[in-house]
Protein backbone atom coordinates (compact mmCIF):
# COMPACT_ATOMS: atom_id res chain seq x y z
CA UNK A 1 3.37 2.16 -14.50
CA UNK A 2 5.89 -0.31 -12.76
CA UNK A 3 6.06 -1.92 -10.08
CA UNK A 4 9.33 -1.28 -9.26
CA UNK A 5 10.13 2.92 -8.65
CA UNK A 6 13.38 3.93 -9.02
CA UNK A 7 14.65 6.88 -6.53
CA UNK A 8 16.21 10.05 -7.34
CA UNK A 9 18.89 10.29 -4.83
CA UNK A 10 21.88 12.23 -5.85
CA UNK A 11 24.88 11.02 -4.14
CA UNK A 12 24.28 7.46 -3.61
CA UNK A 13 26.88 4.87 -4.71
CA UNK A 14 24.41 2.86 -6.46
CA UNK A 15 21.29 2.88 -8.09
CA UNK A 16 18.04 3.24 -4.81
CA UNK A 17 15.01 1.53 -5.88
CA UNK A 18 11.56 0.98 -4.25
CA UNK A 19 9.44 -2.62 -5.07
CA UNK A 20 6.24 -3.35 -5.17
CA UNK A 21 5.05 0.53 -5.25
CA UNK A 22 1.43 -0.99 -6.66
CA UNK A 23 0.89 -3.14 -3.75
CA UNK A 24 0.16 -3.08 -0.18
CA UNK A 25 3.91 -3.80 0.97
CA UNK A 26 7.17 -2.52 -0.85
CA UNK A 27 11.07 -3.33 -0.48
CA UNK A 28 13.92 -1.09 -0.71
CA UNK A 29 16.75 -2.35 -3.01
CA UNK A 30 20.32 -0.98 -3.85
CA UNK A 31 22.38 -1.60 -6.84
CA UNK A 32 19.39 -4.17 -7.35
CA UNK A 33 19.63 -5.94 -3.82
CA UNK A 34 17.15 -5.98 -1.17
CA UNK A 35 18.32 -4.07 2.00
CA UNK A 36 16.69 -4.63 5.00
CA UNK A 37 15.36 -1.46 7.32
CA UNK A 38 17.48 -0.91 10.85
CA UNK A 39 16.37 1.36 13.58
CA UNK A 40 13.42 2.94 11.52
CA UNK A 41 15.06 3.10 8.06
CA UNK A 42 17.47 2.12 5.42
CA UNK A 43 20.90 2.89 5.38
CA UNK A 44 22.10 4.22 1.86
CA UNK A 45 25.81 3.91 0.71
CA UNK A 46 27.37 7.29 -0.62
CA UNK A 47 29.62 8.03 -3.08
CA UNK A 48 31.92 9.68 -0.65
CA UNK A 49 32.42 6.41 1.62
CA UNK A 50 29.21 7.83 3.98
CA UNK A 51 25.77 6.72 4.55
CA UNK A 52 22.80 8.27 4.77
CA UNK A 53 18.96 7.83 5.74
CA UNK A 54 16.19 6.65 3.94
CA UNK A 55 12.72 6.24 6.01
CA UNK A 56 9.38 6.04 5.52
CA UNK A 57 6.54 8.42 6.71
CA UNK A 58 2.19 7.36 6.97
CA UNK A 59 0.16 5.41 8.68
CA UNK A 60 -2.17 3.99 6.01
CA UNK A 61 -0.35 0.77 4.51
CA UNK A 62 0.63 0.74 0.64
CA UNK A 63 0.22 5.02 0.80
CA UNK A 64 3.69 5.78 2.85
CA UNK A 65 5.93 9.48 1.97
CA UNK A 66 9.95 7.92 1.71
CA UNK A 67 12.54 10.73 3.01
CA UNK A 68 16.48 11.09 2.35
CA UNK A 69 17.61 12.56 5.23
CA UNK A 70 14.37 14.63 5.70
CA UNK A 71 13.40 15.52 2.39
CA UNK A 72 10.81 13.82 0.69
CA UNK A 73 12.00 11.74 -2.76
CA UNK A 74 8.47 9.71 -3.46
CA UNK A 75 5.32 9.16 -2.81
CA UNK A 76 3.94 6.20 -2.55
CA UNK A 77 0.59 5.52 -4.08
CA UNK A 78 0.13 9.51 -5.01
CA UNK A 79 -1.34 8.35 -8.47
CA UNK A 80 -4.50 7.52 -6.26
CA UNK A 81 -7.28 10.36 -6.21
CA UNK A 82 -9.66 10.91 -2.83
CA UNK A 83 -12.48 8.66 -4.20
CA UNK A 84 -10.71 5.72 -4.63
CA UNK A 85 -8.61 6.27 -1.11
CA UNK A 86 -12.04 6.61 0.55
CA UNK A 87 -13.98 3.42 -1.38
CA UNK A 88 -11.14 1.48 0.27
CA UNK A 89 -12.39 1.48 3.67
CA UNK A 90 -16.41 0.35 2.71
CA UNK A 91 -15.61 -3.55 3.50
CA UNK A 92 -14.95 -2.14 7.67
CA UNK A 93 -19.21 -1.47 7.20
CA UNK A 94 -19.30 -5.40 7.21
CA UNK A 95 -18.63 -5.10 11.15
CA UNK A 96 -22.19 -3.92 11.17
CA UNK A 97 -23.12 -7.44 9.22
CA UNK A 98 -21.38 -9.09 11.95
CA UNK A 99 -18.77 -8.18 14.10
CA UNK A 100 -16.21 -11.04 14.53
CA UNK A 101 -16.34 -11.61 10.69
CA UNK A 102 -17.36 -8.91 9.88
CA UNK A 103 -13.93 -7.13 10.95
CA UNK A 104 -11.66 -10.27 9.73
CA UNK A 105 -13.85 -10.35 6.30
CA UNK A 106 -13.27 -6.56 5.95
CA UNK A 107 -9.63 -6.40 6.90
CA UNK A 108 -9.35 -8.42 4.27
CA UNK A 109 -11.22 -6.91 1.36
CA UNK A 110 -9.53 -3.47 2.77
CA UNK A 111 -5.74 -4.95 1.76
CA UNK A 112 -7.23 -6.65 -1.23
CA UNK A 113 -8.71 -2.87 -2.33
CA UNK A 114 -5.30 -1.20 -1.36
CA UNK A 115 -4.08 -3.60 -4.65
CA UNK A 116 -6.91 -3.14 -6.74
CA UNK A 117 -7.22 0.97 -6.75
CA UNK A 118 -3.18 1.33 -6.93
CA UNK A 119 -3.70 -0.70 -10.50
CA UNK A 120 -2.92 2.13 -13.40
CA UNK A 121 -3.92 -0.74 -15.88
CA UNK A 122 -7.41 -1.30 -14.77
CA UNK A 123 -10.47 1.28 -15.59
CA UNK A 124 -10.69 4.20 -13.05
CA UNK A 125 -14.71 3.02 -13.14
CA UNK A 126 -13.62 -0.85 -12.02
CA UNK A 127 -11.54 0.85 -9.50
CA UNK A 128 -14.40 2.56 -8.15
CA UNK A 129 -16.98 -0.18 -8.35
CA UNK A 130 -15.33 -2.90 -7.37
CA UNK A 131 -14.97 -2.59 -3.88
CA UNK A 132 -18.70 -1.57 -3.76
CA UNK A 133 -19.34 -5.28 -5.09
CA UNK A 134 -16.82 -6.65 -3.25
CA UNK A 135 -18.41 -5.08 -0.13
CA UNK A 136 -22.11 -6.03 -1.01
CA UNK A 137 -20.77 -9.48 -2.08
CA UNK A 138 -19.06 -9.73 1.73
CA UNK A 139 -22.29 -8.32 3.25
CA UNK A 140 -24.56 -11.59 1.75
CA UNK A 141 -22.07 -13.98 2.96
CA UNK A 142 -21.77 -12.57 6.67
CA UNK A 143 -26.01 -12.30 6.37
CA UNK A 144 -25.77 -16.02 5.31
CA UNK A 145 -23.05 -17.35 7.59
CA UNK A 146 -25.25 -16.05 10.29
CA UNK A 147 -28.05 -17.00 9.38
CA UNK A 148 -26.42 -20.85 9.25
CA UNK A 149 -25.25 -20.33 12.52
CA UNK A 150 -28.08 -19.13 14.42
C-alpha cells in the first residue's frame, strides 16, 4: 500500500490526492500540490470553472471519513481491523503507573501505535504485540522514574 491515496472525484480539473494515509497526519494535494484547508475543508477546482468541497469527518486522529460535497470518497485507515484500533489505546493504562508521565508517556506511544498498526508491510502479529511491549516497556520506566524520584 502507498502512502499517498489518490481520490476518485469525477469532475475535478486535476488529479485529488490524499498524503500520508499510513500515518497519523495526512495532506490534501491537487494536480500534485499541497492545498491548504479553509473554513473546515478544501476547496477543489472543477472542470466547469466551479469549486467544490472536500472535508474531513472523525474524531480519532490518522482514522478520519473524507467527503465531496457530502458523499464519502475514502476512508482513512479502513485497512485497520477492531483489534488493532483497540491495542492502540493500552499506553493511556500508564496513567495508572503515574499520572503526569504516565499521560505524556502514553500520548506518546498512542501516536507512535496509530503509525505502527496502519503499516500493511509489517506482520498483523507485530502489529498486535507491539504496543503490548511498548506498553509494558513504558510501565518499567514510569515504575523506575518513580521510584528515582521518591
Amino acid at each position: 500500500m502507498d502512502n499517498i491515496q489518490k481520490l476518485d472525484i469525477d469532475g475535478a480539473r486535476d488529479i485529488v490526492e490524499v498524503e500520508g494515509v499510513l500515518g497519523v497526519f495526512y495532506k490534501i494535494r491537487v494536480g500534485g500540490q499541497v492545498i491548504r484547508r479553509a473554513k473546515g475543508g478544501w476547496v477543489i477546482p472543477m472542470r466547469n470553472g466551479t469549486t467544490s468541497r472536500l472535508t474531513a469527518r472523525g474524531i480519532m486522529p490518522g482514522f478520519q471519513k473524507l467527503y465531496f460535497d457530502d458523499v464519502p470518497v475514502y476512508a482513512i485507515g479502513a485497512h485497520v481491523d477492531t483489534p488493532l484500533r483497540i491495542v492502540m489505546f493500552l499506553p493511556f493504562v500508564l496513567i495508572l503507573v503515574n499520572p503526569l508521565f504516565g499521560l505524556v508517556l502514553g500520548a506518546l506511544l498512542y501516536f507512535m501505535n496509530i503509525s505502527l498498526v496502519k503499516n500493511p508491510l509489517m506482520p498483523h502479529v507485530l502489529r498486535l504485540v507491539l504496543p503490548v511491549v511498548n506498553t509494558i516497556a513504558g510501565a518499567v520506566i514510569l515504575y523506575m522514574v518513580r521510584g528515582l524520584l521518591s
